[in-house]
Each structure stands twice: as structure tokens, then as C-alpha cells.
C-alpha atoms as a PDB file:
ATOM      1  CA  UNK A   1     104.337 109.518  79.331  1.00  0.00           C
ATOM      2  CA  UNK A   2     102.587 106.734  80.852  1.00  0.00           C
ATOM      3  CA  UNK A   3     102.343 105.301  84.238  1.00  0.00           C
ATOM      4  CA  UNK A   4     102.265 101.358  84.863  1.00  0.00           C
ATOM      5  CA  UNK A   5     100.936 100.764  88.879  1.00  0.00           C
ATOM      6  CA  UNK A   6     101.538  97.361  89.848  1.00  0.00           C
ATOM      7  CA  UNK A   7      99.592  95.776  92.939  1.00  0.00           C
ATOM      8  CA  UNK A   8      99.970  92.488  95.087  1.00  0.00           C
ATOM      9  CA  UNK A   9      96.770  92.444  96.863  1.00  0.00           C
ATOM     10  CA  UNK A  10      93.450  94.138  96.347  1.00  0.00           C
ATOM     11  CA  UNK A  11      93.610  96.174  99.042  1.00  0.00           C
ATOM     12  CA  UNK A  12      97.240  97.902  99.114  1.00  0.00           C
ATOM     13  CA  UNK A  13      96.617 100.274  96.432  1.00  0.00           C
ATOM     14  CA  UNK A  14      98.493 103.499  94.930  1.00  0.00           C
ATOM     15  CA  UNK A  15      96.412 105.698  96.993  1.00  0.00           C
ATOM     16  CA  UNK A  16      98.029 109.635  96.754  1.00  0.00           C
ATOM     17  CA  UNK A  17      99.726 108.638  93.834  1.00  0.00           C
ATOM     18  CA  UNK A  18      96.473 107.746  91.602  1.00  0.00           C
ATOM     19  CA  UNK A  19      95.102 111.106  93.483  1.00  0.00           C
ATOM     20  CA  UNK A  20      98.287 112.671  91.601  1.00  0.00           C
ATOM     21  CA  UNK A  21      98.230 111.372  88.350  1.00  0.00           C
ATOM     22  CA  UNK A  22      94.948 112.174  88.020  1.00  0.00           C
ATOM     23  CA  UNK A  23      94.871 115.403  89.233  1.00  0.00           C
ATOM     24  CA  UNK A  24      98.352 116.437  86.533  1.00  0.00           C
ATOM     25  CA  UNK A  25      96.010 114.256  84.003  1.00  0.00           C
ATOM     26  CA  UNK A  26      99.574 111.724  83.524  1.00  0.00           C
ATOM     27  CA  UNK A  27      97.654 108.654  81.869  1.00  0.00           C
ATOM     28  CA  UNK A  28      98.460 105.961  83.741  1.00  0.00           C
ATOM     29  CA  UNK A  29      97.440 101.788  83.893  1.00  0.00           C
ATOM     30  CA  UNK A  30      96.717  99.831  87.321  1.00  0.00           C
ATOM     31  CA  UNK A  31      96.725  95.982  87.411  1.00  0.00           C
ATOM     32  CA  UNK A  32      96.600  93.256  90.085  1.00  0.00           C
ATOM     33  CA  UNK A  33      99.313  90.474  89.602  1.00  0.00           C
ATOM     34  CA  UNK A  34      97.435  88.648  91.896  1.00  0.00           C
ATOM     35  CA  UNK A  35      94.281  88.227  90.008  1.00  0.00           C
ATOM     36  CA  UNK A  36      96.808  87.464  86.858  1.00  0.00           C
ATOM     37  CA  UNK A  37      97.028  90.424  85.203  1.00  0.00           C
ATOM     38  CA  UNK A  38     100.282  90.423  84.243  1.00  0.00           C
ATOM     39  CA  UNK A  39     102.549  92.830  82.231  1.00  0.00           C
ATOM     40  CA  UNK A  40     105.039  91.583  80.723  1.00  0.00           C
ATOM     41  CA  UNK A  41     107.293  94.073  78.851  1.00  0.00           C
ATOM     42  CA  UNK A  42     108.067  97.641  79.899  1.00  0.00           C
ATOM     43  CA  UNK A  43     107.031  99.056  76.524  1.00  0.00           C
ATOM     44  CA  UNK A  44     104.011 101.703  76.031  1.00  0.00           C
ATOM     45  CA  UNK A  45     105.294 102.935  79.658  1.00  0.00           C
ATOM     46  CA  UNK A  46     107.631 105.353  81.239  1.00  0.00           C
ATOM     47  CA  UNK A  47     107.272 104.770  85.018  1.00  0.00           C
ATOM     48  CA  UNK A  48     106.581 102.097  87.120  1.00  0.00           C
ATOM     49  CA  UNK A  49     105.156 101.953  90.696  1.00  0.00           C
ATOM     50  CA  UNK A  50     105.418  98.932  92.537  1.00  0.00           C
ATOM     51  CA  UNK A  51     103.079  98.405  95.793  1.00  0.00           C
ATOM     52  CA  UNK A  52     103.278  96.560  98.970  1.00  0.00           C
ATOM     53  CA  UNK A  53     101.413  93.476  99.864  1.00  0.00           C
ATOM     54  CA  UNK A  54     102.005  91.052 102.566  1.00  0.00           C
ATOM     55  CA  UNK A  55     103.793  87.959 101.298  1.00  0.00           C
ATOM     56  CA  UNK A  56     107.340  87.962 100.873  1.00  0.00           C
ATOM     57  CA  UNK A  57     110.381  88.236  98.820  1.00  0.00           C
ATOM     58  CA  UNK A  58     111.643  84.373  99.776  1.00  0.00           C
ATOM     59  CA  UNK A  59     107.853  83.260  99.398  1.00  0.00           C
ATOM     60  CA  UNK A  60     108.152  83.274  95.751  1.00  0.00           C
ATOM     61  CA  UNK A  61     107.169  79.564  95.298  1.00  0.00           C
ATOM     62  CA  UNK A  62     103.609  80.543  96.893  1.00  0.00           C
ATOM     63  CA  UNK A  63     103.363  83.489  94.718  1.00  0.00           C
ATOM     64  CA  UNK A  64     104.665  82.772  91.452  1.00  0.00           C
ATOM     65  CA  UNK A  65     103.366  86.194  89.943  1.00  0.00           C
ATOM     66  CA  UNK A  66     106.071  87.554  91.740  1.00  0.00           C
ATOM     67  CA  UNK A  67     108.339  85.878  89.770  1.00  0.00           C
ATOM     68  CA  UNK A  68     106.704  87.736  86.862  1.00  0.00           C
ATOM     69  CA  UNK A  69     107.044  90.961  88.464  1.00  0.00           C
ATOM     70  CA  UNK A  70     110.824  90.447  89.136  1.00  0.00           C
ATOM     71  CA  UNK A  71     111.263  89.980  85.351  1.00  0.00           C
ATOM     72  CA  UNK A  72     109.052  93.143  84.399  1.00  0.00           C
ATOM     73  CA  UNK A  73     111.225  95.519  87.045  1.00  0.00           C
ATOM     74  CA  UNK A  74     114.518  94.429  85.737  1.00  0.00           C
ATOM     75  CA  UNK A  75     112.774  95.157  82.081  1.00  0.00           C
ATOM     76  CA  UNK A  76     112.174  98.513  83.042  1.00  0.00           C
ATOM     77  CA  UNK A  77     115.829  98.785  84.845  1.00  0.00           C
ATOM     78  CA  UNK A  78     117.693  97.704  81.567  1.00  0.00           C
ATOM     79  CA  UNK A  79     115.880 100.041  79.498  1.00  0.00           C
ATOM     80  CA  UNK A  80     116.465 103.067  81.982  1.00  0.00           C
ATOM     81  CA  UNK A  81     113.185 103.597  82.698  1.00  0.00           C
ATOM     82  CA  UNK A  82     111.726 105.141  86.245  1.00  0.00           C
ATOM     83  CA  UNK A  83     110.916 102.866  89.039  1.00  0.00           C
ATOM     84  CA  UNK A  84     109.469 103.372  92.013  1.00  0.00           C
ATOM     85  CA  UNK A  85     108.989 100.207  94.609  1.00  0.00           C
ATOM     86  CA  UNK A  86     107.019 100.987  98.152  1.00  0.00           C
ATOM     87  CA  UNK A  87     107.055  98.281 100.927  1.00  0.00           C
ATOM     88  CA  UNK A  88     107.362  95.105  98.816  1.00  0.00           C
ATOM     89  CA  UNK A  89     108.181  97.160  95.786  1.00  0.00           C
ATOM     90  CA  UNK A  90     111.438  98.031  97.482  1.00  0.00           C
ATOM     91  CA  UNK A  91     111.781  94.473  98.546  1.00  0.00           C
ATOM     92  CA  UNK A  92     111.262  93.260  95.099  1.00  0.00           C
ATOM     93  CA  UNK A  93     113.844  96.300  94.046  1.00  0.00           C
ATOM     94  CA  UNK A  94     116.668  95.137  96.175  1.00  0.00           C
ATOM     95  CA  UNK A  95     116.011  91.409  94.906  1.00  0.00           C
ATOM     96  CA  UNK A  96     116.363  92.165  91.770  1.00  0.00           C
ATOM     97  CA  UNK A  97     119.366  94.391  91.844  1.00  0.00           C
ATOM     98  CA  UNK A  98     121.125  91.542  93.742  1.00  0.00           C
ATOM     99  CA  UNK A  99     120.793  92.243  97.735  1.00  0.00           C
ATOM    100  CA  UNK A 100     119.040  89.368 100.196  1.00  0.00           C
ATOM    101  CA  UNK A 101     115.688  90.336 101.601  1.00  0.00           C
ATOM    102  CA  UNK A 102     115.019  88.739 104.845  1.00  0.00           C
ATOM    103  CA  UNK A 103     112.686  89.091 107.415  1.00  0.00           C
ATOM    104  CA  UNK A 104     113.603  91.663 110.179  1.00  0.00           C
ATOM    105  CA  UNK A 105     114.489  91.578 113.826  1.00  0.00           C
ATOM    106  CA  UNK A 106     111.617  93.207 114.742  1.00  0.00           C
ATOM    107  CA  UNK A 107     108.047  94.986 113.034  1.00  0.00           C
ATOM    108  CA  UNK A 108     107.673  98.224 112.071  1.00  0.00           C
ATOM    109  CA  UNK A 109     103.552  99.090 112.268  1.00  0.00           C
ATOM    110  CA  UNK A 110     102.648 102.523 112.375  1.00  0.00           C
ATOM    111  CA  UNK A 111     104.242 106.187 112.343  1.00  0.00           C
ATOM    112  CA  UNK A 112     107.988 106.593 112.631  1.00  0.00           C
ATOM    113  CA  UNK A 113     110.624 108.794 111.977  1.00  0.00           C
ATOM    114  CA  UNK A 114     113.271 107.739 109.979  1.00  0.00           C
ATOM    115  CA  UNK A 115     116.484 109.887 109.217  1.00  0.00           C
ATOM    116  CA  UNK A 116     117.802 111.086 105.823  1.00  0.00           C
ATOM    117  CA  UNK A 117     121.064 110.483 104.750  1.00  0.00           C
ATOM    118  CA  UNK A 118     123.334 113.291 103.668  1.00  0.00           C
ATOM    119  CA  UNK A 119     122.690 112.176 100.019  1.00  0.00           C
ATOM    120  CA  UNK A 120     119.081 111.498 100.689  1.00  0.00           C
ATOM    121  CA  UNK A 121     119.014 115.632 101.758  1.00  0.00           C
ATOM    122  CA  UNK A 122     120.781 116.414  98.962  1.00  0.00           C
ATOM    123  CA  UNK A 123     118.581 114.091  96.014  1.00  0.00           C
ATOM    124  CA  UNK A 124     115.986 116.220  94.896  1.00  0.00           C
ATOM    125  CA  UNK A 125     113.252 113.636  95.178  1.00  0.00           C
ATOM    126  CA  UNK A 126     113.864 112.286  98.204  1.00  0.00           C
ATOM    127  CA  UNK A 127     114.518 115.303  99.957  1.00  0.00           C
ATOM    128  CA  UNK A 128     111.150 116.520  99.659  1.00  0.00           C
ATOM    129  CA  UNK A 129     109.886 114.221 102.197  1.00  0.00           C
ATOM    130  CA  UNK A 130     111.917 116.120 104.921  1.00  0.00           C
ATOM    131  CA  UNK A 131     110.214 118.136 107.529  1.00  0.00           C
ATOM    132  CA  UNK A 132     111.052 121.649 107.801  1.00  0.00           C
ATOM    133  CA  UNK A 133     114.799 121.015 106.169  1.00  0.00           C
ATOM    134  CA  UNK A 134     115.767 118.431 108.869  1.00  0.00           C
ATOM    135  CA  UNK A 135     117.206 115.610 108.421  1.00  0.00           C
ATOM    136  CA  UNK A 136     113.553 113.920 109.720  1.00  0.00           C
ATOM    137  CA  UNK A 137     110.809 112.549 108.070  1.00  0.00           C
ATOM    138  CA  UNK A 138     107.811 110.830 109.624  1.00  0.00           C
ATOM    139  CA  UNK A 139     106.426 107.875 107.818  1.00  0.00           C
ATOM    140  CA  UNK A 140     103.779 105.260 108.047  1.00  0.00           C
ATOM    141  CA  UNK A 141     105.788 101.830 108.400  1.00  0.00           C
ATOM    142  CA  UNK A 142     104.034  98.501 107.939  1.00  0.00           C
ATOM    143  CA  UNK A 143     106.721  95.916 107.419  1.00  0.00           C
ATOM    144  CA  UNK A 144     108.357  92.952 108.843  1.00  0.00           C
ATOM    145  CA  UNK A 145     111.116  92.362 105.883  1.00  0.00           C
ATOM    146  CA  UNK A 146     114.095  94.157 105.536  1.00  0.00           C
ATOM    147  CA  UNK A 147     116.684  94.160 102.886  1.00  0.00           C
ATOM    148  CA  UNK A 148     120.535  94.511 102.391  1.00  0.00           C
ATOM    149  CA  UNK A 149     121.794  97.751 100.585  1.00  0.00           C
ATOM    150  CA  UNK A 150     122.172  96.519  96.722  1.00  0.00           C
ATOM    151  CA  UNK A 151     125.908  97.218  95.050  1.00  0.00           C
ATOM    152  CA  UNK A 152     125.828 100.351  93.011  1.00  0.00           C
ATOM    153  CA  UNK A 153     123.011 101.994  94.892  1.00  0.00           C
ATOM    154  CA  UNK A 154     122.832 104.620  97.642  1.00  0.00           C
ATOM    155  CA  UNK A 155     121.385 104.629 100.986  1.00  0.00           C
ATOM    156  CA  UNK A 156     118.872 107.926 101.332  1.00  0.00           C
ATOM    157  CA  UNK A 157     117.204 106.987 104.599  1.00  0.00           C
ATOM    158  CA  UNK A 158     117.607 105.219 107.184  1.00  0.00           C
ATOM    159  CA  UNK A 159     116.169 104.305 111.307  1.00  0.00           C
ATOM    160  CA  UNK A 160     117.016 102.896 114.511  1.00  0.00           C
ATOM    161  CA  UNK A 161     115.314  99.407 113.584  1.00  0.00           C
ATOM    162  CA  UNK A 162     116.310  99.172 110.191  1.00  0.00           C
ATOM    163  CA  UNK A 163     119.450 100.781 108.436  1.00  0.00           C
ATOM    164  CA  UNK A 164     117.736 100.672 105.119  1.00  0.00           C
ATOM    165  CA  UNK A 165     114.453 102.511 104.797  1.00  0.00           C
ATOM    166  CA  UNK A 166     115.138 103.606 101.008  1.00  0.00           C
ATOM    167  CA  UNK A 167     117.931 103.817  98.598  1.00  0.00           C
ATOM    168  CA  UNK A 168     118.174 105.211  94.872  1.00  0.00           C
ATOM    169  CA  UNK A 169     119.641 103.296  92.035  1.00  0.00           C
ATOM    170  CA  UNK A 170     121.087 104.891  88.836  1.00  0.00           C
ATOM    171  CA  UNK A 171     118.887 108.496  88.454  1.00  0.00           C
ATOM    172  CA  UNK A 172     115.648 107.263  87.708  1.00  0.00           C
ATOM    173  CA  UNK A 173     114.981 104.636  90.494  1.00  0.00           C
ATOM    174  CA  UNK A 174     113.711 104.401  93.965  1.00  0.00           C
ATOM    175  CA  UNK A 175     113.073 102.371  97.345  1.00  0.00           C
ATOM    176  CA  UNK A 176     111.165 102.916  99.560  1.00  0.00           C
ATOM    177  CA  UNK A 177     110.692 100.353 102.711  1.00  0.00           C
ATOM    178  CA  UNK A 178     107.560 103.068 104.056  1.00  0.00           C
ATOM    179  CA  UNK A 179     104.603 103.964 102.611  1.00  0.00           C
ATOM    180  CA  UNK A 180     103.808 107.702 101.583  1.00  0.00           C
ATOM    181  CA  UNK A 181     100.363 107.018  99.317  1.00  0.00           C
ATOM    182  CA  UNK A 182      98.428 106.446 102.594  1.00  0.00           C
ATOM    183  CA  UNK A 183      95.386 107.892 103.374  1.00  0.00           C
ATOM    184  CA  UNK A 184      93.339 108.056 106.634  1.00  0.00           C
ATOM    185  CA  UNK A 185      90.632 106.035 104.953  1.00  0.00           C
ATOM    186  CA  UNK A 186      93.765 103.391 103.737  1.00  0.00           C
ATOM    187  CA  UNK A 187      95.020 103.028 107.777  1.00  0.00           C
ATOM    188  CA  UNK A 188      91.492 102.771 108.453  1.00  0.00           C
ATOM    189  CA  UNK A 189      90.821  99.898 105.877  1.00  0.00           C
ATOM    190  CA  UNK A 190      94.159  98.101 106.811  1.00  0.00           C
ATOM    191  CA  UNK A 191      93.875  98.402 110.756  1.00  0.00           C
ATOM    192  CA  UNK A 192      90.014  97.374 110.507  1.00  0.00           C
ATOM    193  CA  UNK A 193      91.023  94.306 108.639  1.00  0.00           C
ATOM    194  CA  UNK A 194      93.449  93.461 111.567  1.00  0.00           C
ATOM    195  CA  UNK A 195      90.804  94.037 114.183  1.00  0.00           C
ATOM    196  CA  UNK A 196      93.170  95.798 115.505  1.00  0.00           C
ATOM    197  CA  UNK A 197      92.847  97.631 119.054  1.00  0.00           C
ATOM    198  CA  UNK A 198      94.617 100.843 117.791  1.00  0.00           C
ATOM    199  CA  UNK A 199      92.456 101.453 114.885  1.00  0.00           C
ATOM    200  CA  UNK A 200      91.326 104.683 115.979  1.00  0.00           C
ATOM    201  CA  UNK A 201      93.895 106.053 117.512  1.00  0.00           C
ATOM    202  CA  UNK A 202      95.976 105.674 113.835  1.00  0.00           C
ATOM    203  CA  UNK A 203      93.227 107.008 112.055  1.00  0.00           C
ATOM    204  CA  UNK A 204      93.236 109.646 114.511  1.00  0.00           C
ATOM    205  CA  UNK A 205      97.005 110.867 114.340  1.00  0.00           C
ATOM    206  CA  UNK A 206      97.116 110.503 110.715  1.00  0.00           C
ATOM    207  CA  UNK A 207      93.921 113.021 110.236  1.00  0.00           C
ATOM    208  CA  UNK A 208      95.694 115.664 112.133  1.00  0.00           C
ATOM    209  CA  UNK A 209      98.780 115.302 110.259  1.00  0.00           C
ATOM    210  CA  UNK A 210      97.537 114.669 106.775  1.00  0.00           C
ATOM    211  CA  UNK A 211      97.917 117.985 105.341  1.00  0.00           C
ATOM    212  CA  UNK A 212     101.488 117.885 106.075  1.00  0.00           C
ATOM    213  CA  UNK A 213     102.058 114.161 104.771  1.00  0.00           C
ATOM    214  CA  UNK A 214     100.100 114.912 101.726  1.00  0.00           C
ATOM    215  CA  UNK A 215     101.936 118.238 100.852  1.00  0.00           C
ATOM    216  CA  UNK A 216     105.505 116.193 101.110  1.00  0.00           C
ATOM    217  CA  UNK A 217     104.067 113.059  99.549  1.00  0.00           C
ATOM    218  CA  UNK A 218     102.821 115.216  96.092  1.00  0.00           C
ATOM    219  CA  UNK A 219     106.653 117.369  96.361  1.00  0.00           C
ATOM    220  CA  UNK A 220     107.887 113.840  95.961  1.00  0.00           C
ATOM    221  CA  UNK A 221     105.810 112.731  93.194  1.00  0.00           C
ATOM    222  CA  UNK A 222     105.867 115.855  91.214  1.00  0.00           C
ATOM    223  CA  UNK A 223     109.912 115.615  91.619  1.00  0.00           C
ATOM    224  CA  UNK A 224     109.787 111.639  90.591  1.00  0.00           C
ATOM    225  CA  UNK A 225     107.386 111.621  87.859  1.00  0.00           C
ATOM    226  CA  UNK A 226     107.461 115.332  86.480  1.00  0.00           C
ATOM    227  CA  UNK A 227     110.937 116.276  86.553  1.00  0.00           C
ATOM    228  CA  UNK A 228     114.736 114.949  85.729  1.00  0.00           C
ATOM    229  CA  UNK A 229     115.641 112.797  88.947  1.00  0.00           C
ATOM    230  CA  UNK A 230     118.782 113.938  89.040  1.00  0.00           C
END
């Protein structure tokens, strides 16, 4: 078992989920596709984790790695391998398996609750980010894309603003619009970079809830990267 991590930009990084890997010792690679370190072939790896970063889907001309990165996910898709996109990473999923990504009617910046679906409660990753057996889960959001539902795939969660926050494909790969490898110190970083008024506050919330988000966060990767999806 390895572990391929795939970044856009230096500063959206795997967060919880390197905390994870290291802590179950699952050997695991992390390059920057920005700075040209590109991958090209799914081989010598059994997952791969796709972050967010803040250009977009449509942007490709500006970006050509992504173009790259396309080609490496649908590499890992065709040879039934596990996937997991986060952010842009579930943009880039929902390109690939065919959908339009677009950018949304409105931003999503911050904690919200989004809302399982009765097949996101009942998949045994996904369902570990509920709280308390509800059909809720709270999530940091920091998007302004959005994404159609791909054929063949199903819709696990879903909010008010947007009517796709993640979907599964096949058994072995997953979507997710939010980010759940967030840290205090990563809000901090991001909001500080913004200069934005709010910083604190963020930081604030998310150290009183942490334990929680953390304990739901490793259910899901332990379920993802330890165990049969499905």
C-alpha cells in the first residue's frame, strides 16, 4: 500500500490526512504539480488524494499541470484504484468522469452544515462524518465552483447552496466539495493570507470544535484507506 497526495498550491496541503498516514505508518508520496512535479502513471500506488487550490476546472489553459492531473486520475480510475478528490480534487473528479464544473451562484467560506443523503448514511465511509447519527455534518467550505452530478455516480451529501457537496463513484472513489484535513493552524494560514477580518473568530470556532472534527475526519480515513469501501 502506498499513498500518492497530489497538491495545487503550496499552501493547501493534506493536513489530517498526512497526520494519519503517519500515525498508521501507510507510506505515502506528496508532490506539488505546480512546481512540476508531475506523476504520471498510477503504478507503485494504491490511493490517491487530490487537494484543493484556487484556480479552476475551466482555467486549464492557465494551468496546464492540470491537464496532467486529469490524465493521472482517470489512470487511477481505469485501473480501479482509490481516489479521493477534496475541493478541486472533486472538481477535477467530476471533470473527468464527464460532468461540467462551473462556477457557483454564490461562495461558500467557512463552517456549514451540509446534509447526507440516504446513501451517503448508509456508505460506510461517508457516513462517518455524521454527527451523532444525523443526517448532519458540519464542514469547513471554501469554494466558489460547483459541479454537476457525473452519470454512474451517487450523490452522498448535499446543502442549501449547492446540491452537490460529495458523491462516490464505483466502490473505491470519492468527492468531496469541503474540506475535512483542516486544522486550526490551516484556517489560520489561509484566513491570514486573505487579511481577512474574521480570522480569529474561525480560528476560534474551529479550536473548540476540533476534537470532534478530527475524531470524524480519522473514522473517515481509516474507513477510506484501511478498509473495503464498500
Amino acid at each position: 500500500m502506498k499513498v500518492l497526495i497530489v497538491k495545487n498550491i503550496p499552501i493547501e496541503g493534506p493536513g489530517t490526512i498526512e497526520d494519519f498516514l503517519k500515525e498508521k505508518a501507510i507510506p505515502y508520496k506528496t508532490v506539488e504539480f505546480s512546481k512540476n512535479e508531475i506523476v504520471k502513471s498510477s503504478d507503485n500506488y494504491t490511493h490517491l488524494v487530490v487537494m484543493g487550490g484556487p484556480m479552476a476546472v475551466y482555467e486549464m489553459e492557465g494551468y496546464p499541470w492540470l491537464k496532467e492531473e486529469t490524465k493521472l486520475i482517470e489512470d487511477f480510475i481505469k485501473k480501479d484504484k482509490s481516489v479521493l478528490g477534496i475541493c478541486l480534487g472533486a472538481q477535477l473528479l467530476a471533470h473527468v468522469l464527464g460532468a461540467r464544473v462551473y462556477p457557483g451562484k454564490t461562495k461558500e467560506i467557512g463552517w456549514y452544515k451540509v446534509v447526507l443523503t440516504p446513501q451517503g448514511i448508509d456508505d460506510p465511509v461517508m457516513k462517518t462524518l455524521s454527527i451523532d447519527n444525523s443526517d448532519q455534518a458540519e464542514v469547513f467550505q471554501w469554494h466558489g465552483d460547483t459541479f454537476d452530478l457525473p452519470s454512474g455516480t451517487v450523490r452522498l451529501a448535499y446543502s442549501d447552496a449547492y446540491e452537490n457537496q460529495a458523491f462516490r463513484y464505483s466502490d473505491r472513489v470519492y468527492a468531496l466539495q469541503f474540506h475535512i484535513e483542516i486544522t486550526p493552524e490551516i484556517i489560520k494560514e489561509w484566513f491570514s493570507s486573505q487579511n481577512d477580518p474574521e480570522t480569529e473568530e474561525m480560528v476560534a470556532y474551529a479550536e473548540r470544535i476540533f476534537k470532534d472534527y478530527l475524531e470524524r475526519a480519522y473514522k473517515f480515513y481509516r474507513n477510506f484507506f484501511l478498509t473495503k469501501n464498500i
